[in-house]
C-alpha atoms as a PDB file:
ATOM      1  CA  UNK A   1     -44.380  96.801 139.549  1.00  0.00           C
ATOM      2  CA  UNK A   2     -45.349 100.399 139.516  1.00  0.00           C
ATOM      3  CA  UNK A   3     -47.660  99.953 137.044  1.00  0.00           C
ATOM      4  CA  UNK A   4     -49.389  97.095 138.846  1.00  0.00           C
ATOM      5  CA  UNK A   5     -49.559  99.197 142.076  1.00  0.00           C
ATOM      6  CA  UNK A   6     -51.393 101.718 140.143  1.00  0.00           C
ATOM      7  CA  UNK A   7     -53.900  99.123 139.182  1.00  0.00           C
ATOM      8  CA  UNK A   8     -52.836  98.893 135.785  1.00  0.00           C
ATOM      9  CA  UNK A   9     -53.221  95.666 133.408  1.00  0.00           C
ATOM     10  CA  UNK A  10     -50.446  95.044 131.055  1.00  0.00           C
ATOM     11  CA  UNK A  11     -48.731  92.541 129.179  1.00  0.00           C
ATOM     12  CA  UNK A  12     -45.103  92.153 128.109  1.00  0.00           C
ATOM     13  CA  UNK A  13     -44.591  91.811 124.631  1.00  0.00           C
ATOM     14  CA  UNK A  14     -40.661  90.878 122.974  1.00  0.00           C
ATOM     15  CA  UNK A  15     -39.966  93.455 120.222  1.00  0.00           C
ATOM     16  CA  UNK A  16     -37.473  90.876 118.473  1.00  0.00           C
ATOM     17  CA  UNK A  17     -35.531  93.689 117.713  1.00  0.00           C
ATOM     18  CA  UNK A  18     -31.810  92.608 116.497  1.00  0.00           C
ATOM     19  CA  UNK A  19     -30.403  95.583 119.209  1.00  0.00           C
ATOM     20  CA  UNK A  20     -26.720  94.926 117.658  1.00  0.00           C
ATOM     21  CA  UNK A  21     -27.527  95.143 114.092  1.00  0.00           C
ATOM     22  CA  UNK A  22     -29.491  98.552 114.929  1.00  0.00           C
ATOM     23  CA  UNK A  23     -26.643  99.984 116.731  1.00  0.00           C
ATOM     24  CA  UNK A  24     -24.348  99.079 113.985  1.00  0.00           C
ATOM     25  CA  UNK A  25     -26.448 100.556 111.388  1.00  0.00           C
ATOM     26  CA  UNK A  26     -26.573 103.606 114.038  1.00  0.00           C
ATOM     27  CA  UNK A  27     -22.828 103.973 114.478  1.00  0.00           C
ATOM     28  CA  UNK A  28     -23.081 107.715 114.206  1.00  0.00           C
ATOM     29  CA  UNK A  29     -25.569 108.468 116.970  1.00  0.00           C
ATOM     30  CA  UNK A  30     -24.458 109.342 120.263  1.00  0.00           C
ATOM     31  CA  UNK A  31     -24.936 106.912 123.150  1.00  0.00           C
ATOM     32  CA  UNK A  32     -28.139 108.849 124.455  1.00  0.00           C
ATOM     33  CA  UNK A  33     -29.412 108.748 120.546  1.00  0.00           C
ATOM     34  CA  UNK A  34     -28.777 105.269 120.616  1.00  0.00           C
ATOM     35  CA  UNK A  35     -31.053 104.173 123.232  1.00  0.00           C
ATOM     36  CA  UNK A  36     -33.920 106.346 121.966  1.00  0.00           C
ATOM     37  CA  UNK A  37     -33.438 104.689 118.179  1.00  0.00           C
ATOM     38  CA  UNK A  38     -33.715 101.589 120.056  1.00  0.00           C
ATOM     39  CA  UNK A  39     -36.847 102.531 122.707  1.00  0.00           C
ATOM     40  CA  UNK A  40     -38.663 103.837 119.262  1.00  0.00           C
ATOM     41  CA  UNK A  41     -37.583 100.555 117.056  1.00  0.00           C
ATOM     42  CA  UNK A  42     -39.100  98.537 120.298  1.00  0.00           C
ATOM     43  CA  UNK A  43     -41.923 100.138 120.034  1.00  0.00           C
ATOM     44  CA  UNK A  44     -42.926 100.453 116.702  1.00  0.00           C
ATOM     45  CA  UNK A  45     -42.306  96.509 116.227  1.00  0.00           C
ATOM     46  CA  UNK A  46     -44.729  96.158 118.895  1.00  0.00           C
ATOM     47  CA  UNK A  47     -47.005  98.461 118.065  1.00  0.00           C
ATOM     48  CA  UNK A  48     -47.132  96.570 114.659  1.00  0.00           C
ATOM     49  CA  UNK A  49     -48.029  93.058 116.678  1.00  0.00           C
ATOM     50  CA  UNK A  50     -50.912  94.950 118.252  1.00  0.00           C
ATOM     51  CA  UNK A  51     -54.120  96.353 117.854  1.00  0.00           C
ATOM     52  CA  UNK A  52     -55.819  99.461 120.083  1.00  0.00           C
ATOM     53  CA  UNK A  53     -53.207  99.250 123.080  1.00  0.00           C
ATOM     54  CA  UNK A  54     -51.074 102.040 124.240  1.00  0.00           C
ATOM     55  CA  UNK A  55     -47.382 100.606 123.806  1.00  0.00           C
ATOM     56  CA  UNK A  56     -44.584 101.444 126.025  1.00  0.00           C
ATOM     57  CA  UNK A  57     -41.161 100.786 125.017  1.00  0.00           C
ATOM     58  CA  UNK A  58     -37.530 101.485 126.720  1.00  0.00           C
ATOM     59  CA  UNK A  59     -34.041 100.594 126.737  1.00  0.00           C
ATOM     60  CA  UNK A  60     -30.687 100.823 128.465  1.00  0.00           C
ATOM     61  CA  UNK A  61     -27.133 100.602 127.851  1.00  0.00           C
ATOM     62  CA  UNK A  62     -24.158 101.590 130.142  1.00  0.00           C
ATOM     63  CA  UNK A  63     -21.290 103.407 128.509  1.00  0.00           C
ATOM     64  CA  UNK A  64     -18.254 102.625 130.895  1.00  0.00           C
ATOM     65  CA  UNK A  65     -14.574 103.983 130.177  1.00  0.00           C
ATOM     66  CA  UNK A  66     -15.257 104.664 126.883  1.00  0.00           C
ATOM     67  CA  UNK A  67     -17.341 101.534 125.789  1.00  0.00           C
ATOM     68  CA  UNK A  68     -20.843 101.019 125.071  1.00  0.00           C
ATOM     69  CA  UNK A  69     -22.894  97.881 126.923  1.00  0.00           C
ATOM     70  CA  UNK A  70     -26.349  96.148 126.108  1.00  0.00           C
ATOM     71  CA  UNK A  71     -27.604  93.878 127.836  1.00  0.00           C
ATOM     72  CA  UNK A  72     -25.232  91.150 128.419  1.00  0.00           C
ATOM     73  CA  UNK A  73     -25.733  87.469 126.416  1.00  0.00           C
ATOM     74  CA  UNK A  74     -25.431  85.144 129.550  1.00  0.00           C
ATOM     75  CA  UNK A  75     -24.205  85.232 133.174  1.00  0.00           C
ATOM     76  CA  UNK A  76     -20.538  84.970 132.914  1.00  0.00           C
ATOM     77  CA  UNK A  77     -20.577  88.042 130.075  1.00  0.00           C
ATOM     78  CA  UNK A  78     -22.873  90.056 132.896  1.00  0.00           C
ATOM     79  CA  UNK A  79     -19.896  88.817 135.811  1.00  0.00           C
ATOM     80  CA  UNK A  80     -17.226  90.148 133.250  1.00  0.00           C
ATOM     81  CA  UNK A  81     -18.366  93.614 132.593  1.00  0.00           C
ATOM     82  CA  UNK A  82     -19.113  94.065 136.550  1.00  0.00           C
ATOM     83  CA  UNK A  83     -15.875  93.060 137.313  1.00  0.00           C
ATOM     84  CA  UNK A  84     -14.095  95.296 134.962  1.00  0.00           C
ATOM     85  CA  UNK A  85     -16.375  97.911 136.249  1.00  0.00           C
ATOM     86  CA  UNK A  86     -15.542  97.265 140.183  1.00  0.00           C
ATOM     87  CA  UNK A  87     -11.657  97.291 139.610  1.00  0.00           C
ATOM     88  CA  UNK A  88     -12.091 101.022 138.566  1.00  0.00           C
ATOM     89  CA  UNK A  89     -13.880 101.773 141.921  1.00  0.00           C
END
């Protein structure tokens, strides 16, 4: 939205990154390290789909009591995690 606002065309592209089998194969890295591997992965499969465009990539995880969350695989995986999460609060 921001990036429309500014008057900016763009296009979403899917990275088809396998985000679990990086993160296994990325055990070691801290949770912060993790998303970066992953932004930079995203963005270099793009990148690789595409010629003369400036690529953008980013991701997000949620590290909560001790575990580490993607994005979830369906709706009733995303209405587990948030209610673990709200019977902590």
């Amino acid at each position: 939205m921001l990036m429309r606002k500014a008057g900016l065309w763009f296009e979403v592209l899917d990275s088809h990154v396998d985000e679990e089998a990086n993160q296994a194969a990325n055990s070691e890295l801290t949770p912060a390290e993790l998303v970066v591997e992953l932004a930079q992965a995203k963005a270099q499969a793009v990148a690789a789909q595409v010629s003369d465009a400036l690529v953008i990539a980013a991701d997000s995880m949620v590290l909560f009591d001790g575990s580490l969350y993607g994005n979830p695989l369906d709706p009733e995986v995303a209405r587990v995690r948030l209610s673990r999460m709200h019977s902590k609060f």
